[in-house]
Each structure stands twice: as C-alpha cells, then as structure tokens.
PDB file of N, CA and C in Angstrom:
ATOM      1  N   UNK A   1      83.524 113.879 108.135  1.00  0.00           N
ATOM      2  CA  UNK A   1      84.718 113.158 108.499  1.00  0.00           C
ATOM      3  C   UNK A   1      85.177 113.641 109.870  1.00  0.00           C
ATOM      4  N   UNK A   2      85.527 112.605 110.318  1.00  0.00           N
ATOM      5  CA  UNK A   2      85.920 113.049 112.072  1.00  0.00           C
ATOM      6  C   UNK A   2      87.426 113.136 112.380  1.00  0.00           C
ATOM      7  N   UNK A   3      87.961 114.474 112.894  1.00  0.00           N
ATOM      8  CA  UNK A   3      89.376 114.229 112.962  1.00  0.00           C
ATOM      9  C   UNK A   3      89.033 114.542 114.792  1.00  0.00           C
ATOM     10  N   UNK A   4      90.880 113.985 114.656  1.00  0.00           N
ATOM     11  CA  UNK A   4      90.873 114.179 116.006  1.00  0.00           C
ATOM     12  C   UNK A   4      92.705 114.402 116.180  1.00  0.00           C
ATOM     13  N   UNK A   5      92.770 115.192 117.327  1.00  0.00           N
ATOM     14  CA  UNK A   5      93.767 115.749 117.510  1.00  0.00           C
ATOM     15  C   UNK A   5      94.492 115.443 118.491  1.00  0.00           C
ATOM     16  N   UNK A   6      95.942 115.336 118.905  1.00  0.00           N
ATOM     17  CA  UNK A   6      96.698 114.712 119.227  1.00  0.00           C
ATOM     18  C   UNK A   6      96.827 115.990 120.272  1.00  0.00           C
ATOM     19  N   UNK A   7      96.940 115.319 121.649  1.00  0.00           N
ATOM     20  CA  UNK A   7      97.384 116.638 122.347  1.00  0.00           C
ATOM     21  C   UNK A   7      98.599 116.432 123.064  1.00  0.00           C
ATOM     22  N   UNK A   8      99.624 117.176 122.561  1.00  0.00           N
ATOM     23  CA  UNK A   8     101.593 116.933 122.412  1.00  0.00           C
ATOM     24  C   UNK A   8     101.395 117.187 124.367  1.00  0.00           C
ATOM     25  N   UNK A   9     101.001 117.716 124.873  1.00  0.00           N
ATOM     26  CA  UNK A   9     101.417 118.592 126.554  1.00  0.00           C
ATOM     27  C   UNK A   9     100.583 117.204 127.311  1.00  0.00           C
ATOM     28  N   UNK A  10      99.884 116.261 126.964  1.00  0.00           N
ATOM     29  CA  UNK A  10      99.491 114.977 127.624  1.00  0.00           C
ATOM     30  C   UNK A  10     100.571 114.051 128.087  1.00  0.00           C
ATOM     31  N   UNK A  11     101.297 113.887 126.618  1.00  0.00           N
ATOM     32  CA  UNK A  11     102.386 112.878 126.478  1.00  0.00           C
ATOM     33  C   UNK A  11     103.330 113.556 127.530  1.00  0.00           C
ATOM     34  N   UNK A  12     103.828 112.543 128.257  1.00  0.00           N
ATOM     35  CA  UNK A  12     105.617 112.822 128.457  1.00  0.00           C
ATOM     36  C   UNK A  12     106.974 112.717 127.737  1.00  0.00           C
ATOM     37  N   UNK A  13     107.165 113.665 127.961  1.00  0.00           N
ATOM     38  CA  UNK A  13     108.566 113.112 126.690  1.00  0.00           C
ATOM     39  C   UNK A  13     108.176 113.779 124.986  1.00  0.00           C
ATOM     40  N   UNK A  14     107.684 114.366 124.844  1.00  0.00           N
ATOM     41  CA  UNK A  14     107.736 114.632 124.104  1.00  0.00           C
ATOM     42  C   UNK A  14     106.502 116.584 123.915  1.00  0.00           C
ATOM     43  N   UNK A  15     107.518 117.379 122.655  1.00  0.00           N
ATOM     44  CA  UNK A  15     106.830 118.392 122.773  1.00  0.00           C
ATOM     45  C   UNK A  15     107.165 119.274 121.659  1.00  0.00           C
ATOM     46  N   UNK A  16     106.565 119.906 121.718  1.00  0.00           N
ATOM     47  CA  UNK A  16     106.712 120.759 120.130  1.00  0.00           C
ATOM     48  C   UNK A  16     107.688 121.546 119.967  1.00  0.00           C
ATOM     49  N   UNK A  17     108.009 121.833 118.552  1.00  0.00           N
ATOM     50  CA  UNK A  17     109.298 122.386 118.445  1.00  0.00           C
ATOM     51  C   UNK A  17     108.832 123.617 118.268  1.00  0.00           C
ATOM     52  N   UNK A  18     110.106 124.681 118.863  1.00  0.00           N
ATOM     53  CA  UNK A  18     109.655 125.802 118.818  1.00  0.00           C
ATOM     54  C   UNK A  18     110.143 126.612 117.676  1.00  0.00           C
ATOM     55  N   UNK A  19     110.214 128.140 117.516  1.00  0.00           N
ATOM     56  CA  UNK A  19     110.685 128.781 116.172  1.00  0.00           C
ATOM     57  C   UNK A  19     112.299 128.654 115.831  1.00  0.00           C
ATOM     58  N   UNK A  20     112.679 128.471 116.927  1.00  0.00           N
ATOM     59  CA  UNK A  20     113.930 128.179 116.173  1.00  0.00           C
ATOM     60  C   UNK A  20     114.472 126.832 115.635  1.00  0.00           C
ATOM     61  N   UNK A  21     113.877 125.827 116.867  1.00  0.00           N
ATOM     62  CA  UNK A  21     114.338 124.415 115.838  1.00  0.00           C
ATOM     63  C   UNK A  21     113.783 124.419 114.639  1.00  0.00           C
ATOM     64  N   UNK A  22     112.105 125.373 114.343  1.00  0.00           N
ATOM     65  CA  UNK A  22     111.619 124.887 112.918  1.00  0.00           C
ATOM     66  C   UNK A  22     112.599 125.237 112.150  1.00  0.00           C
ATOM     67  N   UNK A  23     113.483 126.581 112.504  1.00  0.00           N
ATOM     68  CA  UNK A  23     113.845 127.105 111.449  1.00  0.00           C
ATOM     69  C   UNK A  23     115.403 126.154 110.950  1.00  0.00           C
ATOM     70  N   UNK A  24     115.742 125.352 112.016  1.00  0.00           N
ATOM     71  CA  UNK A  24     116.921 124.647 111.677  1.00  0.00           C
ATOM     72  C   UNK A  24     116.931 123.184 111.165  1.00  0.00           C
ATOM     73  N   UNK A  25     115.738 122.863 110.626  1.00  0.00           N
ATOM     74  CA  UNK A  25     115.390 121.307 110.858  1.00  0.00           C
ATOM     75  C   UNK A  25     116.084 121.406 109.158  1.00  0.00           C
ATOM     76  N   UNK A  26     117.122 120.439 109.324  1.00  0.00           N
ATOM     77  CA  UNK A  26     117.868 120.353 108.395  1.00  0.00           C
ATOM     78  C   UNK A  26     116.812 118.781 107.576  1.00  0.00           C
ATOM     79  N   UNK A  27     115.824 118.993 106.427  1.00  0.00           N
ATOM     80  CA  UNK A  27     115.759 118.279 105.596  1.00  0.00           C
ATOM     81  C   UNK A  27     115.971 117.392 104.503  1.00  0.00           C
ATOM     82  N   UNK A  28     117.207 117.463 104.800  1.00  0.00           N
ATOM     83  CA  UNK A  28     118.267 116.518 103.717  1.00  0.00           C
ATOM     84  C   UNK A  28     118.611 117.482 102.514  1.00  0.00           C
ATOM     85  N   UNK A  29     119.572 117.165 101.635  1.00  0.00           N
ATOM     86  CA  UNK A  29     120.231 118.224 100.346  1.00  0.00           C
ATOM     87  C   UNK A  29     119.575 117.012  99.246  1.00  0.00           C
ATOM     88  N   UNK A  30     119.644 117.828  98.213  1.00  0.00           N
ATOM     89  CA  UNK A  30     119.616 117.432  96.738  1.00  0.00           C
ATOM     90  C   UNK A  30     120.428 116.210  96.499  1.00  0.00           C
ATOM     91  N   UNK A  31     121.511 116.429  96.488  1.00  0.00           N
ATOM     92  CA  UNK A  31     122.568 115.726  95.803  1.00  0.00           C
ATOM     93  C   UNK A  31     122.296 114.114  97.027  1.00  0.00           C
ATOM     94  N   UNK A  32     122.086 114.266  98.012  1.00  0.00           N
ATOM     95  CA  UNK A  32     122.161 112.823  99.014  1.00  0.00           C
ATOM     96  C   UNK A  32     120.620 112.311  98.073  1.00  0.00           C
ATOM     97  N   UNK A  33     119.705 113.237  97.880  1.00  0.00           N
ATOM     98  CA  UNK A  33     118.601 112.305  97.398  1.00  0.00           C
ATOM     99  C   UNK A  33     118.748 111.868  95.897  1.00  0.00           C
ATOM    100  N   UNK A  34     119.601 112.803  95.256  1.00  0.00           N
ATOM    101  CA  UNK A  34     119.652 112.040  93.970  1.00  0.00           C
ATOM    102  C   UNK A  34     120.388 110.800  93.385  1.00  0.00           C
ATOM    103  N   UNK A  35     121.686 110.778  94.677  1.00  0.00           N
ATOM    104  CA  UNK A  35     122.267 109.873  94.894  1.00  0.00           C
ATOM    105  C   UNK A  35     121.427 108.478  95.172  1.00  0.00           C
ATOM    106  N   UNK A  36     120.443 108.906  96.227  1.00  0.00           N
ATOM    107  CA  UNK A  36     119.659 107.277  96.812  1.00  0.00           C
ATOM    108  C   UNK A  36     118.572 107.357  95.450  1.00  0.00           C
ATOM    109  N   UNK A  37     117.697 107.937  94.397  1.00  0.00           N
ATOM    110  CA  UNK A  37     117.600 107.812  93.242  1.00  0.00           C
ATOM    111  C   UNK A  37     118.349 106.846  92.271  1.00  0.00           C
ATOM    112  N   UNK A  38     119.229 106.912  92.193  1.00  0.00           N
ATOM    113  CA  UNK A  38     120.299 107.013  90.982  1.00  0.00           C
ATOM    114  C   UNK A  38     121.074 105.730  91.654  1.00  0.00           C
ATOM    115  N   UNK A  39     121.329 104.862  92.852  1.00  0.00           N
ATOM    116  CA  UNK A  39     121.056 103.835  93.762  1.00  0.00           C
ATOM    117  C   UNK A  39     120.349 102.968  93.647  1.00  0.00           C
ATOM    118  N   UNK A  40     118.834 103.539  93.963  1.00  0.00           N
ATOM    119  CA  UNK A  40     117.720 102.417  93.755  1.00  0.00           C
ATOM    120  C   UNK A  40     117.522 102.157  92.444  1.00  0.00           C
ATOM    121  N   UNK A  41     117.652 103.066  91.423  1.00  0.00           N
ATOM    122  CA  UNK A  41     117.623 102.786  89.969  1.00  0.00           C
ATOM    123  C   UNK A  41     118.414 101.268  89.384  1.00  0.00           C
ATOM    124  N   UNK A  42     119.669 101.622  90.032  1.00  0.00           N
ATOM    125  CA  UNK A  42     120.543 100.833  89.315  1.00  0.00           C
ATOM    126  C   UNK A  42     120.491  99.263  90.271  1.00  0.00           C
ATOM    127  N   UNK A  43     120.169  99.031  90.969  1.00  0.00           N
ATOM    128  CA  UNK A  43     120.088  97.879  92.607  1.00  0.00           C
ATOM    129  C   UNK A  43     118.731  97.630  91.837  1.00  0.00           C
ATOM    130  N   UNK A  44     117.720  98.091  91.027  1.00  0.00           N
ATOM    131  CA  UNK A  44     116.244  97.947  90.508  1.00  0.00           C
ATOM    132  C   UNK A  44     117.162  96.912  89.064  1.00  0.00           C
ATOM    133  N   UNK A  45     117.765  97.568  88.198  1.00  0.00           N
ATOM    134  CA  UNK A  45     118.337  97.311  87.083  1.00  0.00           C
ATOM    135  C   UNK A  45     119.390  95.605  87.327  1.00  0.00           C
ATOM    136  N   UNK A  46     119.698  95.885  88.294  1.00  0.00           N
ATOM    137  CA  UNK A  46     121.118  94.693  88.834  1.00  0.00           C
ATOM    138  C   UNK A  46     119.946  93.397  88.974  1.00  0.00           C
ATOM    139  N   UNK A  47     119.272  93.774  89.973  1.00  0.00           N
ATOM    140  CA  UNK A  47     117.980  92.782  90.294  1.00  0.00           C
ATOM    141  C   UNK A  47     117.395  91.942  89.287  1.00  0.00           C
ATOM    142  N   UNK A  48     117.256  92.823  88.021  1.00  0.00           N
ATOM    143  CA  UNK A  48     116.215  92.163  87.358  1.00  0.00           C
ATOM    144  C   UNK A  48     117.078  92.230  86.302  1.00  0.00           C
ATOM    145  N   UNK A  49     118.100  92.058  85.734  1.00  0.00           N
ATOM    146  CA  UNK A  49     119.171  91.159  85.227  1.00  0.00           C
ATOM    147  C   UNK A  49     119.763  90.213  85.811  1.00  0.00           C
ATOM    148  N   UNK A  50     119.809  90.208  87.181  1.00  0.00           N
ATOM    149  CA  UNK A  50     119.697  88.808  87.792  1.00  0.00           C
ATOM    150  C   UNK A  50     118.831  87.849  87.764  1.00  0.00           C
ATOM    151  N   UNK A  51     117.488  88.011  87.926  1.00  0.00           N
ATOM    152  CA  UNK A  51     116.571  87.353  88.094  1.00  0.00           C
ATOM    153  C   UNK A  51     116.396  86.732  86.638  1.00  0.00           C
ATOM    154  N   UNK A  52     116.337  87.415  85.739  1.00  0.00           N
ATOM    155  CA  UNK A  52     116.516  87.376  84.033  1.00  0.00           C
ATOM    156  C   UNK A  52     117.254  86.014  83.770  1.00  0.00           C
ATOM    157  N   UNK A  53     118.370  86.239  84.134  1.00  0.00           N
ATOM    158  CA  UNK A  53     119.615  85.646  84.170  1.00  0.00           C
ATOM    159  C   UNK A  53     119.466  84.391  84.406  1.00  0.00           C
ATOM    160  N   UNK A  54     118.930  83.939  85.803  1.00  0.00           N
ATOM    161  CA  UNK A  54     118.582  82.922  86.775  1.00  0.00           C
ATOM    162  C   UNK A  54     117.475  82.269  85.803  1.00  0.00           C
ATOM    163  N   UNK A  55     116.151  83.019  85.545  1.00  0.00           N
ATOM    164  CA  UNK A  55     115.228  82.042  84.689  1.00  0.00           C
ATOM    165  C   UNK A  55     115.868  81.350  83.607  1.00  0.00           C
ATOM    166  N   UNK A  56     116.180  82.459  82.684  1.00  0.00           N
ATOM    167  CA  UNK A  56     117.265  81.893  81.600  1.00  0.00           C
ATOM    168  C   UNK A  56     117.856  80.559  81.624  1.00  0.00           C
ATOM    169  N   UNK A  57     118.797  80.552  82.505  1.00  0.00           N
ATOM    170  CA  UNK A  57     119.433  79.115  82.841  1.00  0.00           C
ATOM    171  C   UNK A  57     118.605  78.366  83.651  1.00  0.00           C
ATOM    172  N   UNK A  58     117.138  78.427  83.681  1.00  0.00           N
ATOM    173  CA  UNK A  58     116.359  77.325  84.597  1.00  0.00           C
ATOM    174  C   UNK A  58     115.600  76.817  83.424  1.00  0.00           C
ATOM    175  N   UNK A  59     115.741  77.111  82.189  1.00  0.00           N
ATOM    176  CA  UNK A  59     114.922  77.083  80.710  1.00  0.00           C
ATOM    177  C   UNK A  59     115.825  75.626  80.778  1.00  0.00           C
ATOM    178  N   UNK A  60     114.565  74.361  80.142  1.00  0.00           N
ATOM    179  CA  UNK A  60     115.402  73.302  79.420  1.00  0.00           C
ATOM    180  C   UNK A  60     116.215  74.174  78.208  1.00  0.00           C
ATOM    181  N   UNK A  61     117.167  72.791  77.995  1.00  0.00           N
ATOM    182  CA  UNK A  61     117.810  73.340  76.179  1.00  0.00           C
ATOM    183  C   UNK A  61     116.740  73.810  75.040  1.00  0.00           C
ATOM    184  N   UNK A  62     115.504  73.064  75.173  1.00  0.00           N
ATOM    185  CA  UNK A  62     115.020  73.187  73.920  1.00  0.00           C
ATOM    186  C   UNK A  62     114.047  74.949  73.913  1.00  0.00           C
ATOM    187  N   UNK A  63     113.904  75.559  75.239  1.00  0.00           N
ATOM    188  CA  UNK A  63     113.288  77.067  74.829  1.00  0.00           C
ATOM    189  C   UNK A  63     114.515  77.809  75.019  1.00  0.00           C
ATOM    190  N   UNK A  64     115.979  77.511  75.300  1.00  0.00           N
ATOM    191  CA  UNK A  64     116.849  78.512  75.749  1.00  0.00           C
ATOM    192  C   UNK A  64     116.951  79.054  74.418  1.00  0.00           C
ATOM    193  N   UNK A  65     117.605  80.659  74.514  1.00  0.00           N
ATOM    194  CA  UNK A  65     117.625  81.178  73.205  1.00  0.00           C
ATOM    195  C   UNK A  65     119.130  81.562  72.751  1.00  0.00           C
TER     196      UNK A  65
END
C-alpha cells in the first residue's frame, strides 16, 4: 500500500501546531455531546412519527386502522 505524505512547510498558510497549542486544543465536553445525542435521538423519533403520521392519513378509508 502506498502512502504518501503531506508536507505542512510547502503550503502557505498553514503549519503545525506546536506543544503548547497541542496541549490546549480544547475537544469539546461530555455534556455538549450528550446533549447533540439526546437531540438527534429525539429530531430521529419526531421525524418518523411524522412521516408515520403523514402515510397514515394518505391510507384510503378502507386500510386506515
């Protein structure tokens, strides 16, 4: 397999971070991701009781239940 490597000091504008930004690179908290979890869950749930919903009333009378 052939890799190939990106060389950051070619580009302009752009360059590697050094030891201290690594050490500050703030990766997001718990609680913001469990929030967008617990979000998409329920926007997943809303969706498809809508959609539910919508077929439902596109049923003639005679399969509605």
């Amino acid at each position: 397999m052939k890799q190939n490597q990106l060389n950051i000091h070619a580009l302009e504008g752009f360059s590697e971070l050094d030891r201290d930004e690594l050490k500050t690179v703030n990766g997001g908290s718990f609680w913001g991701d469990l929030a967008y979890a617990a979000g998409a869950t329920a926007r997943c749930i809303w969706e498809f009781a809508r959609t539910a919903s919508e077929f439902q009333a596109s049923l003639p009378p005679s399969l509605k239940k």
